[in-house]
PDBML (XML) file of the C-alpha atoms, coordinates in Angstrom:
<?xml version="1.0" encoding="UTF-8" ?>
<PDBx:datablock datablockName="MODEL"
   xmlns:PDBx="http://pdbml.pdb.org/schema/pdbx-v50.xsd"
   xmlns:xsi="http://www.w3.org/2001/XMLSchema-instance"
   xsi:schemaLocation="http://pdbml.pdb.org/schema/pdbx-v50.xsd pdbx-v50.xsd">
   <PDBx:atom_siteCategory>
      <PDBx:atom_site id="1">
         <PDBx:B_iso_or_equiv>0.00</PDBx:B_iso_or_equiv>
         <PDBx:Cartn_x>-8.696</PDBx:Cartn_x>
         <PDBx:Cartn_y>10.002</PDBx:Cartn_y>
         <PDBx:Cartn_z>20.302</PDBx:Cartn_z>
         <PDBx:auth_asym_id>A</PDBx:auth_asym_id>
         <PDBx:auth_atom_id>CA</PDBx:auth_atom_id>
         <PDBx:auth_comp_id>UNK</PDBx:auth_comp_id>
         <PDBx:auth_seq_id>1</PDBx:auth_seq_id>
         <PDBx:group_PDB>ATOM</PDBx:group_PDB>
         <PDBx:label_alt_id xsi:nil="true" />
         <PDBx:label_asym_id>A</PDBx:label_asym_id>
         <PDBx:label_atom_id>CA</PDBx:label_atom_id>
         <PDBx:label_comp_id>UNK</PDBx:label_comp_id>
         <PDBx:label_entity_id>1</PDBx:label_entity_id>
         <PDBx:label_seq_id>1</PDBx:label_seq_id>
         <PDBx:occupancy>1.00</PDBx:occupancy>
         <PDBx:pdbx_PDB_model_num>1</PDBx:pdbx_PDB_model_num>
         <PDBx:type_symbol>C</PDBx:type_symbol>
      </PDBx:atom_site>
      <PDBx:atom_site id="2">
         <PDBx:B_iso_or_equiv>0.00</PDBx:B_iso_or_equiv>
         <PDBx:Cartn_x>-5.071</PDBx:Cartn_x>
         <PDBx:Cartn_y>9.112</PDBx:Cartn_y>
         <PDBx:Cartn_z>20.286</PDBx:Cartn_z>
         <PDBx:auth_asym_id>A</PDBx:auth_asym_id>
         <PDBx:auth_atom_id>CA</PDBx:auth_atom_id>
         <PDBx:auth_comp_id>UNK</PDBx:auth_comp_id>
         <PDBx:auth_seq_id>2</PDBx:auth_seq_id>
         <PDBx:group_PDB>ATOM</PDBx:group_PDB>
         <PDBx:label_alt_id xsi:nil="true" />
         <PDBx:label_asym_id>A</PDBx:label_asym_id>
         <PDBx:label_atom_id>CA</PDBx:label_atom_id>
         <PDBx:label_comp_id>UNK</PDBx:label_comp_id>
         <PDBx:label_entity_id>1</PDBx:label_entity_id>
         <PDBx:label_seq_id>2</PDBx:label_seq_id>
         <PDBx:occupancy>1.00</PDBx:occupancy>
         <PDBx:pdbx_PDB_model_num>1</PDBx:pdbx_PDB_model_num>
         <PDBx:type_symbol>C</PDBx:type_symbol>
      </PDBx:atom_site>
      <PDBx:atom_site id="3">
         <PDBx:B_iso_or_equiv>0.00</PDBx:B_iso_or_equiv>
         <PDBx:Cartn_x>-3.853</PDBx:Cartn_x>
         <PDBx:Cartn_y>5.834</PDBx:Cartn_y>
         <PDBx:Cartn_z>21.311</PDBx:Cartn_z>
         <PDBx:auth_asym_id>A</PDBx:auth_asym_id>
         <PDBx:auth_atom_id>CA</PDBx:auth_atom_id>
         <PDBx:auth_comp_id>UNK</PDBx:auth_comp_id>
         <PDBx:auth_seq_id>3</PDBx:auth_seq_id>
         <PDBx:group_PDB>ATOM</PDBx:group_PDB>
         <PDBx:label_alt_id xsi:nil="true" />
         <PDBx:label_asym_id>A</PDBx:label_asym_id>
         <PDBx:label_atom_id>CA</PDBx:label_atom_id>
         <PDBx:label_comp_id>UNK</PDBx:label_comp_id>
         <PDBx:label_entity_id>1</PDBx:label_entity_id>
         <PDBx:label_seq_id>3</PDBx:label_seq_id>
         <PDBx:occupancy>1.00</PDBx:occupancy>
         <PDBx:pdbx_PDB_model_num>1</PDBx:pdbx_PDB_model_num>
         <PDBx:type_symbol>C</PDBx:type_symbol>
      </PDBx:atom_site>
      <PDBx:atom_site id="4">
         <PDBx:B_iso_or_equiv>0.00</PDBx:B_iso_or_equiv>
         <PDBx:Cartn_x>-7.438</PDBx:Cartn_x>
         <PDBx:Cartn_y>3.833</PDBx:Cartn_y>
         <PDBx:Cartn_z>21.369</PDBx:Cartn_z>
         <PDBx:auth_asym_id>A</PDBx:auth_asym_id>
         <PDBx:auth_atom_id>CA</PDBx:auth_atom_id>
         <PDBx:auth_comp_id>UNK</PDBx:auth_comp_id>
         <PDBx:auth_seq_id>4</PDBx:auth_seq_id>
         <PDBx:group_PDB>ATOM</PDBx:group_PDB>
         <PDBx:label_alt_id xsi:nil="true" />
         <PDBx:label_asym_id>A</PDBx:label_asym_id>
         <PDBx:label_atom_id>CA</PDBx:label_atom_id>
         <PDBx:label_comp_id>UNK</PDBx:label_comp_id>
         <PDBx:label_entity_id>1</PDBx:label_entity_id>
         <PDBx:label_seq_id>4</PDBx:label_seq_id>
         <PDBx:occupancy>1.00</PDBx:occupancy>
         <PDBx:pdbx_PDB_model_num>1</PDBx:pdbx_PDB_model_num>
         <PDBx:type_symbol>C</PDBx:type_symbol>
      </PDBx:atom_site>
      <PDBx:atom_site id="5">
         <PDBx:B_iso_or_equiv>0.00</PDBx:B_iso_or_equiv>
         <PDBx:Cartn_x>-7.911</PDBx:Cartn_x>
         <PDBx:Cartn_y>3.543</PDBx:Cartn_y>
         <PDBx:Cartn_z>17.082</PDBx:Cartn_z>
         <PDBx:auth_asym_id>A</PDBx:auth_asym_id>
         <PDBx:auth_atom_id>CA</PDBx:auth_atom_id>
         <PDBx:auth_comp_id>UNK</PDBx:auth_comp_id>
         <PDBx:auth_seq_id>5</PDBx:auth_seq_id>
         <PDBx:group_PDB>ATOM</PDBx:group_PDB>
         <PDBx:label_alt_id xsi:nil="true" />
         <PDBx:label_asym_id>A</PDBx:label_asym_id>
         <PDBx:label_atom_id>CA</PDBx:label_atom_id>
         <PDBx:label_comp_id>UNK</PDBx:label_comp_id>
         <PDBx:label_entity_id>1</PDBx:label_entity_id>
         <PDBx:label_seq_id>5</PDBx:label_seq_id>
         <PDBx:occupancy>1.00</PDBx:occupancy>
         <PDBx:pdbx_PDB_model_num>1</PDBx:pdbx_PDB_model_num>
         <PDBx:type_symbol>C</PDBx:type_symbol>
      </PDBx:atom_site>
      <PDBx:atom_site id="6">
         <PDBx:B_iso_or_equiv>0.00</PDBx:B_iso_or_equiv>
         <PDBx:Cartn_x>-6.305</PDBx:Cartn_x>
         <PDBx:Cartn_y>4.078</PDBx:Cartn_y>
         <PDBx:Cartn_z>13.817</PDBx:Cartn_z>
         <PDBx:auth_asym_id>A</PDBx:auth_asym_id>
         <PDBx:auth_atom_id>CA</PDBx:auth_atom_id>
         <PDBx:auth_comp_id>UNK</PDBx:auth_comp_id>
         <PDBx:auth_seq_id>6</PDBx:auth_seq_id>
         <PDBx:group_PDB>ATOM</PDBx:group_PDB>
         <PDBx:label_alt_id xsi:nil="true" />
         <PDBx:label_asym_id>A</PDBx:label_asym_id>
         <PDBx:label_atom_id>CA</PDBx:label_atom_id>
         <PDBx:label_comp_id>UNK</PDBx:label_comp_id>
         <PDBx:label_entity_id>1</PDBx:label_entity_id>
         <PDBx:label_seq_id>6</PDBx:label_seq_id>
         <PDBx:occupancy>1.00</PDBx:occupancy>
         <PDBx:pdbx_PDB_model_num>1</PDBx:pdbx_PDB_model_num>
         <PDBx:type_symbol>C</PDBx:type_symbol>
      </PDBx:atom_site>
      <PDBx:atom_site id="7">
         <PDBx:B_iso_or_equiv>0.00</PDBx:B_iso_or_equiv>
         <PDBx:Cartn_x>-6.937</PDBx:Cartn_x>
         <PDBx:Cartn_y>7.127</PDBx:Cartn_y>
         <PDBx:Cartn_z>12.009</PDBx:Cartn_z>
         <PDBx:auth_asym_id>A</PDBx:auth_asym_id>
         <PDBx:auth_atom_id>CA</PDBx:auth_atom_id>
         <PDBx:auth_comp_id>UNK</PDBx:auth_comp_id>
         <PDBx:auth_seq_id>7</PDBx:auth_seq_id>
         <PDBx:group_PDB>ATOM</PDBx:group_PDB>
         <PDBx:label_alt_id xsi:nil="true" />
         <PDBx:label_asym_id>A</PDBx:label_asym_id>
         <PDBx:label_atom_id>CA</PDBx:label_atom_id>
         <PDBx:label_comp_id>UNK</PDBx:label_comp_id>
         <PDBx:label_entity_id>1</PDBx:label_entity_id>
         <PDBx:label_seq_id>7</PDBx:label_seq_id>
         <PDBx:occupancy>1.00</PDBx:occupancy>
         <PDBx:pdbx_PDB_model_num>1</PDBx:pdbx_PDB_model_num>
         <PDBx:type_symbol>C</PDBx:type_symbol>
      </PDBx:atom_site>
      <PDBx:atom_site id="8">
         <PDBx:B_iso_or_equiv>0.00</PDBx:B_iso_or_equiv>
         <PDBx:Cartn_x>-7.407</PDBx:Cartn_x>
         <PDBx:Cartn_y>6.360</PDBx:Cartn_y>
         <PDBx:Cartn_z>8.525</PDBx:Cartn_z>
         <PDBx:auth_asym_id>A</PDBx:auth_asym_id>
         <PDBx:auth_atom_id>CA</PDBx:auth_atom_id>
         <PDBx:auth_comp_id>UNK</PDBx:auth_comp_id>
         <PDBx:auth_seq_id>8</PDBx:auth_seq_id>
         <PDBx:group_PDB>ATOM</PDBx:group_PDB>
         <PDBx:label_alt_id xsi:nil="true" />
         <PDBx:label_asym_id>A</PDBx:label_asym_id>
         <PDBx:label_atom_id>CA</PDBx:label_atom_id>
         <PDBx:label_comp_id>UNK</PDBx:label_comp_id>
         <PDBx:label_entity_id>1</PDBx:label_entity_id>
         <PDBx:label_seq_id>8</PDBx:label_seq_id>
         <PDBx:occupancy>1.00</PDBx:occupancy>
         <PDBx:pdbx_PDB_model_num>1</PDBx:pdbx_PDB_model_num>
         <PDBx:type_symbol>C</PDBx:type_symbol>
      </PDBx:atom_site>
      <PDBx:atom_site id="9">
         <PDBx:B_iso_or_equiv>0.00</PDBx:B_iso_or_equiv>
         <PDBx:Cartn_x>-7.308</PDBx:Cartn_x>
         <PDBx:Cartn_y>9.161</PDBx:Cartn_y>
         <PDBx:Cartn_z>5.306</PDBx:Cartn_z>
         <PDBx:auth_asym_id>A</PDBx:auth_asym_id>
         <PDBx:auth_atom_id>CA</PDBx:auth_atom_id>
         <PDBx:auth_comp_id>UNK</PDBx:auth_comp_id>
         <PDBx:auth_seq_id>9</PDBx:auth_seq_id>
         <PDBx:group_PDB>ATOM</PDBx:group_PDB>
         <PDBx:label_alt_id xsi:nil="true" />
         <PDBx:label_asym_id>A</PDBx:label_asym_id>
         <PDBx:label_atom_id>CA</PDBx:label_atom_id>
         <PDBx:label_comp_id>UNK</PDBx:label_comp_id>
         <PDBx:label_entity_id>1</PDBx:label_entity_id>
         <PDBx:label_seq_id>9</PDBx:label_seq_id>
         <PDBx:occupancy>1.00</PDBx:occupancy>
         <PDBx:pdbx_PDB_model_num>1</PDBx:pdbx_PDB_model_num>
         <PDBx:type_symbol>C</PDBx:type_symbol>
      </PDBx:atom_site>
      <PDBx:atom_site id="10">
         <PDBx:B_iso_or_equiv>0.00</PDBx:B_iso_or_equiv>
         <PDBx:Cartn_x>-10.392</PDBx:Cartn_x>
         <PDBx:Cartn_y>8.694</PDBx:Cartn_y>
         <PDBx:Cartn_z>2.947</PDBx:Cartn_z>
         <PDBx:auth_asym_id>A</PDBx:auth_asym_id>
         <PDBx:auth_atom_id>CA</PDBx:auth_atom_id>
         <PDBx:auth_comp_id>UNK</PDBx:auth_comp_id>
         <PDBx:auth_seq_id>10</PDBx:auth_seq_id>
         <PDBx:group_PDB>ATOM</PDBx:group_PDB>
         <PDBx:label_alt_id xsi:nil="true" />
         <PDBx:label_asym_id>A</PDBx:label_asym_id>
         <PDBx:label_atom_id>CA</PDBx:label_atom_id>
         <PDBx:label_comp_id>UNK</PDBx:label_comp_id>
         <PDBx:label_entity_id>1</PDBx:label_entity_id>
         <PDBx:label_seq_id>10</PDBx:label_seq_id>
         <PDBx:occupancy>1.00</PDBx:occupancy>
         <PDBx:pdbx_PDB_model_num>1</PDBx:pdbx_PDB_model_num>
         <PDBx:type_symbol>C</PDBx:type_symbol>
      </PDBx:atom_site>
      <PDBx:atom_site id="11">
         <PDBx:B_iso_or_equiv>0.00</PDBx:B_iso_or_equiv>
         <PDBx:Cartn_x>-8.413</PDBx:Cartn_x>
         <PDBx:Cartn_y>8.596</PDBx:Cartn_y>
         <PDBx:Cartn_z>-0.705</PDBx:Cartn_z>
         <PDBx:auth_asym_id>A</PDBx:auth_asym_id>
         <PDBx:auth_atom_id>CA</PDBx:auth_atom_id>
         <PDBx:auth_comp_id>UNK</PDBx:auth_comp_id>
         <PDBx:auth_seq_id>11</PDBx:auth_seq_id>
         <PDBx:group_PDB>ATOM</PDBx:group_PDB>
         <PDBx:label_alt_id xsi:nil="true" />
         <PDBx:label_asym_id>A</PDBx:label_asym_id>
         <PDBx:label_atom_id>CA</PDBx:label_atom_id>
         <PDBx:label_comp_id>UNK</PDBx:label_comp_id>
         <PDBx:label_entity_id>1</PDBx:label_entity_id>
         <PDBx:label_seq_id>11</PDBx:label_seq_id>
         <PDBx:occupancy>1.00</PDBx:occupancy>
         <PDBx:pdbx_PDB_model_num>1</PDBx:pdbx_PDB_model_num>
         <PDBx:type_symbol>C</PDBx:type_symbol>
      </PDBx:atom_site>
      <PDBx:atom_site id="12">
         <PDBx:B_iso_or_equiv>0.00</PDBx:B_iso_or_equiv>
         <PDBx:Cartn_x>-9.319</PDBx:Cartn_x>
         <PDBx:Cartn_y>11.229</PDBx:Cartn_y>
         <PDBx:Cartn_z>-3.494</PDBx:Cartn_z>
         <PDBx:auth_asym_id>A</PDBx:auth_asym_id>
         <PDBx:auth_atom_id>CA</PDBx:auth_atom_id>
         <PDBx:auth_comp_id>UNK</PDBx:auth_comp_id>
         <PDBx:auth_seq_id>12</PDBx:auth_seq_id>
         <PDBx:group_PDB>ATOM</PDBx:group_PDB>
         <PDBx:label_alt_id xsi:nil="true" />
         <PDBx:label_asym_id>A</PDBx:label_asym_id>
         <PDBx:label_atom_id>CA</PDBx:label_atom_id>
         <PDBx:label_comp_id>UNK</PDBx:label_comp_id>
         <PDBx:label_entity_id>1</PDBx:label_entity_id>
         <PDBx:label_seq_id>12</PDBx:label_seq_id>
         <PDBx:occupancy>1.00</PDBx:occupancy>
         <PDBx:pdbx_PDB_model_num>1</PDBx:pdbx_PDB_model_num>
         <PDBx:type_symbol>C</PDBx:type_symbol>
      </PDBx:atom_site>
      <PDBx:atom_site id="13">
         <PDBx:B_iso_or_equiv>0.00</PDBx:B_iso_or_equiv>
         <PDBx:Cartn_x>-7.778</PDBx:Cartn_x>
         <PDBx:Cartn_y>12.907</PDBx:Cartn_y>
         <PDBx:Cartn_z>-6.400</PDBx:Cartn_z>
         <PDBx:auth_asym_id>A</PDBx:auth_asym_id>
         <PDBx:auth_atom_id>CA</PDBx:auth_atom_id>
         <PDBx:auth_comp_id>UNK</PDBx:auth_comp_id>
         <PDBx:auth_seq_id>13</PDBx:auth_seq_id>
         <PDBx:group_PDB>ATOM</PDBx:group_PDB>
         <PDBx:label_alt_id xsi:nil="true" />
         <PDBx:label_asym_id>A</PDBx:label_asym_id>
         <PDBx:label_atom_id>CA</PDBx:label_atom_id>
         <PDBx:label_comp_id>UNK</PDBx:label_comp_id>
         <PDBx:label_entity_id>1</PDBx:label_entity_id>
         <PDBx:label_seq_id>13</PDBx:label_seq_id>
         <PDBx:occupancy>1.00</PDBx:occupancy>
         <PDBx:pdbx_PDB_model_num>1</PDBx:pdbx_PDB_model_num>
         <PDBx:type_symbol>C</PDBx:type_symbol>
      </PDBx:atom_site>
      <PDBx:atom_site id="14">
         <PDBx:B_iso_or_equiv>0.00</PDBx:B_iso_or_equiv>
         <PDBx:Cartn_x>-4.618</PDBx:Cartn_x>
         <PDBx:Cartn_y>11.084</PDBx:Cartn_y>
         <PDBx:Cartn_z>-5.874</PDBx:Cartn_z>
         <PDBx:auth_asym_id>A</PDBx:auth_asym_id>
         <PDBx:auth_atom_id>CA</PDBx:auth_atom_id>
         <PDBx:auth_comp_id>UNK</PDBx:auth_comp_id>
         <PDBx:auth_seq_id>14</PDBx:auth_seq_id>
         <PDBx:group_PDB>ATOM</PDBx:group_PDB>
         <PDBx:label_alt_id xsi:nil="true" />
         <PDBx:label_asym_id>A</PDBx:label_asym_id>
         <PDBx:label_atom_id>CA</PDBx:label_atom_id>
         <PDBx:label_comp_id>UNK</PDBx:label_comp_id>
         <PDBx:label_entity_id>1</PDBx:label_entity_id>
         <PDBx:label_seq_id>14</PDBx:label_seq_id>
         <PDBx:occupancy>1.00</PDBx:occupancy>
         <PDBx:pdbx_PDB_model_num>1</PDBx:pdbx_PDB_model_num>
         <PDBx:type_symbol>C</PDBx:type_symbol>
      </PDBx:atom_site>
      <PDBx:atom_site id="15">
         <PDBx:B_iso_or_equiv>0.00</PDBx:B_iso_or_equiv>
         <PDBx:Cartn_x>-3.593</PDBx:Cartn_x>
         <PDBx:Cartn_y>12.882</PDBx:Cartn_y>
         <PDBx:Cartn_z>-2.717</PDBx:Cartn_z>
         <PDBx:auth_asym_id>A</PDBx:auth_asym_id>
         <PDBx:auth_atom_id>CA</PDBx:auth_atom_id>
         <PDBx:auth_comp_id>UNK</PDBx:auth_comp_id>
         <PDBx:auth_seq_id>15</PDBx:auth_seq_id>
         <PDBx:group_PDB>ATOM</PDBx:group_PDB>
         <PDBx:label_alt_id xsi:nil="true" />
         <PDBx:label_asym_id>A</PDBx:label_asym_id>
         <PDBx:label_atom_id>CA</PDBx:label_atom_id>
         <PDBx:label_comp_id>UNK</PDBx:label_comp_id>
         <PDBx:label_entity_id>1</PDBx:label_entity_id>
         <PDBx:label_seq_id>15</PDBx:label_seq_id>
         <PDBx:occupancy>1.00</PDBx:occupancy>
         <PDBx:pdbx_PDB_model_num>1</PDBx:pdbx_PDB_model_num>
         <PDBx:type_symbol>C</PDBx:type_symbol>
      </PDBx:atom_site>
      <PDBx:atom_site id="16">
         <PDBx:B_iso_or_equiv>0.00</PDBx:B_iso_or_equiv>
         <PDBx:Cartn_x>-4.174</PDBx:Cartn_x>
         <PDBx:Cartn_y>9.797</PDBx:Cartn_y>
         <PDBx:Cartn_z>-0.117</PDBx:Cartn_z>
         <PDBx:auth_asym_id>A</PDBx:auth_asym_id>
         <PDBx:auth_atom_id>CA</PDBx:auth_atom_id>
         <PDBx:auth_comp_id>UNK</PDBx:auth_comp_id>
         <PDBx:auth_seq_id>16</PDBx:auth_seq_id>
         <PDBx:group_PDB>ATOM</PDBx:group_PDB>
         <PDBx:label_alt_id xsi:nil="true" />
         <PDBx:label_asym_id>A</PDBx:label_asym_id>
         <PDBx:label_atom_id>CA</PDBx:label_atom_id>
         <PDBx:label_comp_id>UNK</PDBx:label_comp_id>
         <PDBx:label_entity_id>1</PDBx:label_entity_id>
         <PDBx:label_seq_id>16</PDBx:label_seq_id>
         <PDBx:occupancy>1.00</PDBx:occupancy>
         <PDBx:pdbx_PDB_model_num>1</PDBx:pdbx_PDB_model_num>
         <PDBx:type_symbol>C</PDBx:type_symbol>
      </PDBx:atom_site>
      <PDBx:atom_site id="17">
         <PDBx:B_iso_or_equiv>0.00</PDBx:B_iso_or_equiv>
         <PDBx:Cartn_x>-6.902</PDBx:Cartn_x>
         <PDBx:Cartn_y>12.162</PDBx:Cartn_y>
         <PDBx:Cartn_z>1.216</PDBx:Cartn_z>
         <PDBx:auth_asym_id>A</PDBx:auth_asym_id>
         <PDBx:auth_atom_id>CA</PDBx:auth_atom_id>
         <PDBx:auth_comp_id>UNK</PDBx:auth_comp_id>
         <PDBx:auth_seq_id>17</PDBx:auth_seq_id>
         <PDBx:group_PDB>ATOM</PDBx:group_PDB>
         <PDBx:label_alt_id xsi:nil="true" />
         <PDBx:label_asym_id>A</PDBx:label_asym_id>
         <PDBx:label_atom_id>CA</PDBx:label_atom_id>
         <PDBx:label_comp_id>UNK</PDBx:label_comp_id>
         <PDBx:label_entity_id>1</PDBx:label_entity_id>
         <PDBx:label_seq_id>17</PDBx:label_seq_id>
         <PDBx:occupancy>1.00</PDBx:occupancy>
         <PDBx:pdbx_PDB_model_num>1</PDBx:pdbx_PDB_model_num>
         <PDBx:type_symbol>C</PDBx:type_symbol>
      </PDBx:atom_site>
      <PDBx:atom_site id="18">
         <PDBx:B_iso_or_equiv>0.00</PDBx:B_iso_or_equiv>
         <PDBx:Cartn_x>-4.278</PDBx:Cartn_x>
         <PDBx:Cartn_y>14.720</PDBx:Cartn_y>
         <PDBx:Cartn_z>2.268</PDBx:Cartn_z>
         <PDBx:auth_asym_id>A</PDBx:auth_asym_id>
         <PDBx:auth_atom_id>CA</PDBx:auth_atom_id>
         <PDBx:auth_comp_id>UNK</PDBx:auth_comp_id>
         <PDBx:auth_seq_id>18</PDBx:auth_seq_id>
         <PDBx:group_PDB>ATOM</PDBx:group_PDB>
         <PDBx:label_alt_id xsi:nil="true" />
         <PDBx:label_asym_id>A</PDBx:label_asym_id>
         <PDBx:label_atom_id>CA</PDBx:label_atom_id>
         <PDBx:label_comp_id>UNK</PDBx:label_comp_id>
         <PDBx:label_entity_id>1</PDBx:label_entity_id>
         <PDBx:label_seq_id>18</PDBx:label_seq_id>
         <PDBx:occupancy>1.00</PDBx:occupancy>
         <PDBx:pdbx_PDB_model_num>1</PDBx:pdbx_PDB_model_num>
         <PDBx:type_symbol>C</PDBx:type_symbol>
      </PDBx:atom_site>
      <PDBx:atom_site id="19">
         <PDBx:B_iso_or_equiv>0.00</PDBx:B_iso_or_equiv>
         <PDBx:Cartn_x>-6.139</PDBx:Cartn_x>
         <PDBx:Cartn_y>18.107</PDBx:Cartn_y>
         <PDBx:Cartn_z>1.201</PDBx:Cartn_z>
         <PDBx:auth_asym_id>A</PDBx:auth_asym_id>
         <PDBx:auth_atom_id>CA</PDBx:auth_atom_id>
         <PDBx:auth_comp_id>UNK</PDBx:auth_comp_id>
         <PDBx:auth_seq_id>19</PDBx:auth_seq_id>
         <PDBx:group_PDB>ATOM</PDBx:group_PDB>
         <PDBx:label_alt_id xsi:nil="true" />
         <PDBx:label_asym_id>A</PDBx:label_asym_id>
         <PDBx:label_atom_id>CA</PDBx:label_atom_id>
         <PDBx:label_comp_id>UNK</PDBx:label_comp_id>
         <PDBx:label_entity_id>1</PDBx:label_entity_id>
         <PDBx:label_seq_id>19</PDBx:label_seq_id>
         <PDBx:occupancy>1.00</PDBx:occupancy>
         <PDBx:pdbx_PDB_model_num>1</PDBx:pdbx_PDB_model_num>
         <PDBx:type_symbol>C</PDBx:type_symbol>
      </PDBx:atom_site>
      <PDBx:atom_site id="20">
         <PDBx:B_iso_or_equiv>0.00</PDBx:B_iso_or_equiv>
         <PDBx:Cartn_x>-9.805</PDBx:Cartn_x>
         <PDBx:Cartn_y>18.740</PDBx:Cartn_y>
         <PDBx:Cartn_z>1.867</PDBx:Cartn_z>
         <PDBx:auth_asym_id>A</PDBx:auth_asym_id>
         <PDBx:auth_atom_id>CA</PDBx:auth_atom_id>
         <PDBx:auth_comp_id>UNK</PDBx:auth_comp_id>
         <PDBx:auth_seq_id>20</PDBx:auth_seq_id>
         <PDBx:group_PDB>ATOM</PDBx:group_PDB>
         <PDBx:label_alt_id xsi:nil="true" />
         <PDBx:label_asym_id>A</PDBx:label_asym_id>
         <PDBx:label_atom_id>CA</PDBx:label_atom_id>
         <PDBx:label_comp_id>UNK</PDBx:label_comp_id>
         <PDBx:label_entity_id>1</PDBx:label_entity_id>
         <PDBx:label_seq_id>20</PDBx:label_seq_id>
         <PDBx:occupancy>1.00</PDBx:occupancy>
         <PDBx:pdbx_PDB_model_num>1</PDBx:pdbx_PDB_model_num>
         <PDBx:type_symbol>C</PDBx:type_symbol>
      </PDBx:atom_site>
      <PDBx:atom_site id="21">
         <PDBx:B_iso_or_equiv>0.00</PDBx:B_iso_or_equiv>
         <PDBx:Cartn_x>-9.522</PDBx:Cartn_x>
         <PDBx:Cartn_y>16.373</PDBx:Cartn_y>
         <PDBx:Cartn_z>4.458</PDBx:Cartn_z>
         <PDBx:auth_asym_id>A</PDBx:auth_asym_id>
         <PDBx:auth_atom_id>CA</PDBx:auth_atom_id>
         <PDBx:auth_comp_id>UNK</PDBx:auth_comp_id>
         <PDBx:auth_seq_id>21</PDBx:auth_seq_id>
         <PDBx:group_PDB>ATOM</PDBx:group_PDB>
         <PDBx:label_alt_id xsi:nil="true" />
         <PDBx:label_asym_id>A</PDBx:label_asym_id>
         <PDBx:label_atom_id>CA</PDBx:label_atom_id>
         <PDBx:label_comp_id>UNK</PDBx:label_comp_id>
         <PDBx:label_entity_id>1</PDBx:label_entity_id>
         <PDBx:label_seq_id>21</PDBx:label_seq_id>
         <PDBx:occupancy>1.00</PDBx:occupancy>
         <PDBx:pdbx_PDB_model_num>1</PDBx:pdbx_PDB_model_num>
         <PDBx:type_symbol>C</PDBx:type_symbol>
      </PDBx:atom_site>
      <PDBx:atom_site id="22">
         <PDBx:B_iso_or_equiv>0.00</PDBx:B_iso_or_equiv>
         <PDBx:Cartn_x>-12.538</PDBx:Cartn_x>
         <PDBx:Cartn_y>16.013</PDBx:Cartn_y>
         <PDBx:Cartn_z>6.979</PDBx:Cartn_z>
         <PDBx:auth_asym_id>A</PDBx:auth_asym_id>
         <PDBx:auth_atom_id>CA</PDBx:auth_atom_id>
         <PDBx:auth_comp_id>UNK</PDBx:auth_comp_id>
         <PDBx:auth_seq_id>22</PDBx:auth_seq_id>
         <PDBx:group_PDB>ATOM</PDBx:group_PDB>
         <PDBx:label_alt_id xsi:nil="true" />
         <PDBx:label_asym_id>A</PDBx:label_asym_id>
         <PDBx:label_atom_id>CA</PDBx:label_atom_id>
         <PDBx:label_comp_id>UNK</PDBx:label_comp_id>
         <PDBx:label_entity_id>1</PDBx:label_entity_id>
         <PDBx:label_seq_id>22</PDBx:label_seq_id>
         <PDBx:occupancy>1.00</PDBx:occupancy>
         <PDBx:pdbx_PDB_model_num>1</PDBx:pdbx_PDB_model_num>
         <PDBx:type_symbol>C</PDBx:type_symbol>
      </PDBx:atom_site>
      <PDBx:atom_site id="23">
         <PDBx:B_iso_or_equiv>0.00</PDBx:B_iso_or_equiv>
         <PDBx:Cartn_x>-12.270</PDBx:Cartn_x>
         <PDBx:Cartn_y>16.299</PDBx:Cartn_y>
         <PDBx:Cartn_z>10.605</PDBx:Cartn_z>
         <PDBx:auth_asym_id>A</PDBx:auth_asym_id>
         <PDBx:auth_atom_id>CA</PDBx:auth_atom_id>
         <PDBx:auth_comp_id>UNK</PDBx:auth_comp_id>
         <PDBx:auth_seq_id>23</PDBx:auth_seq_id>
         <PDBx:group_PDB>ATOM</PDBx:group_PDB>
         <PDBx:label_alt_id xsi:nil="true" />
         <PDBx:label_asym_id>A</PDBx:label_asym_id>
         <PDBx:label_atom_id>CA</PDBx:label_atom_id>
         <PDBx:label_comp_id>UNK</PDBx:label_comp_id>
         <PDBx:label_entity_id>1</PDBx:label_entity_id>
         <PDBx:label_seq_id>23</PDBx:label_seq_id>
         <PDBx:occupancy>1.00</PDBx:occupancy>
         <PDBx:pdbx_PDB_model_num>1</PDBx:pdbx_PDB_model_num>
         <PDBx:type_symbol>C</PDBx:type_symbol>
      </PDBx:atom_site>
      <PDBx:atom_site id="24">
         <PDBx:B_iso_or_equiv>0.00</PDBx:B_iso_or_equiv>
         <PDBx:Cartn_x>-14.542</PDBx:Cartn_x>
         <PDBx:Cartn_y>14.415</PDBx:Cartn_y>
         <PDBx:Cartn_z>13.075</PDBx:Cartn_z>
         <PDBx:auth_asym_id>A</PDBx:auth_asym_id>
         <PDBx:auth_atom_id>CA</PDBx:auth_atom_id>
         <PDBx:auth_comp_id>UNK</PDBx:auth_comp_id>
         <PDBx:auth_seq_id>24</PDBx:auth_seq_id>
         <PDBx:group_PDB>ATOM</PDBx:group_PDB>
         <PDBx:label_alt_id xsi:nil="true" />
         <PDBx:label_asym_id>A</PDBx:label_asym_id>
         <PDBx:label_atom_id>CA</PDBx:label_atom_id>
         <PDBx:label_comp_id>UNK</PDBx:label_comp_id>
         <PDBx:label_entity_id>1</PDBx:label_entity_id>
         <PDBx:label_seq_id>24</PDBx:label_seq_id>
         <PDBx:occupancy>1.00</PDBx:occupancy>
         <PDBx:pdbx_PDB_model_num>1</PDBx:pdbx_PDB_model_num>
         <PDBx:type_symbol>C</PDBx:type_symbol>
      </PDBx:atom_site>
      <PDBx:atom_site id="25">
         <PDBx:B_iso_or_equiv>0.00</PDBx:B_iso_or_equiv>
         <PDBx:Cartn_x>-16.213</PDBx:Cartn_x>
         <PDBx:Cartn_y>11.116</PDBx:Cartn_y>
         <PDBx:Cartn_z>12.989</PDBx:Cartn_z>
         <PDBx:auth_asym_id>A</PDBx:auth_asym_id>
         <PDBx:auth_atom_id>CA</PDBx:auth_atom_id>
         <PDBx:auth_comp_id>UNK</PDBx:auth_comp_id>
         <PDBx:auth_seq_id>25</PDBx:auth_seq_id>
         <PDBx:group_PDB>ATOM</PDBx:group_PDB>
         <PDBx:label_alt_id xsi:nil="true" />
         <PDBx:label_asym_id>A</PDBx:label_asym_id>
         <PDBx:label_atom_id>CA</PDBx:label_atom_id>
         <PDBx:label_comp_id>UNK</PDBx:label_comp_id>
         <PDBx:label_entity_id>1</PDBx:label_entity_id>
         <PDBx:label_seq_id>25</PDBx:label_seq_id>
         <PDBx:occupancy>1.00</PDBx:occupancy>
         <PDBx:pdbx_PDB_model_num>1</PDBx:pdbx_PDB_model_num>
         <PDBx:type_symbol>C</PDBx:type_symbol>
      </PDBx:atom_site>
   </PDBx:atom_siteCategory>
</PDBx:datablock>
């Protein structure tokens, strides 16, 4: 949730994790 953790975007392809990102944890 917002505001208690970072959110962090797994890297691939070159696209900081941007596109076929996943959602959920």
């Amino acid at each position: 949730a917002a505001g208690t953790s970072s959110v962090y975007l797994e890297q691939g392809n070159g696209d900081g994790g941007r596109t076929n990102a996943s959602l959920g944890g």
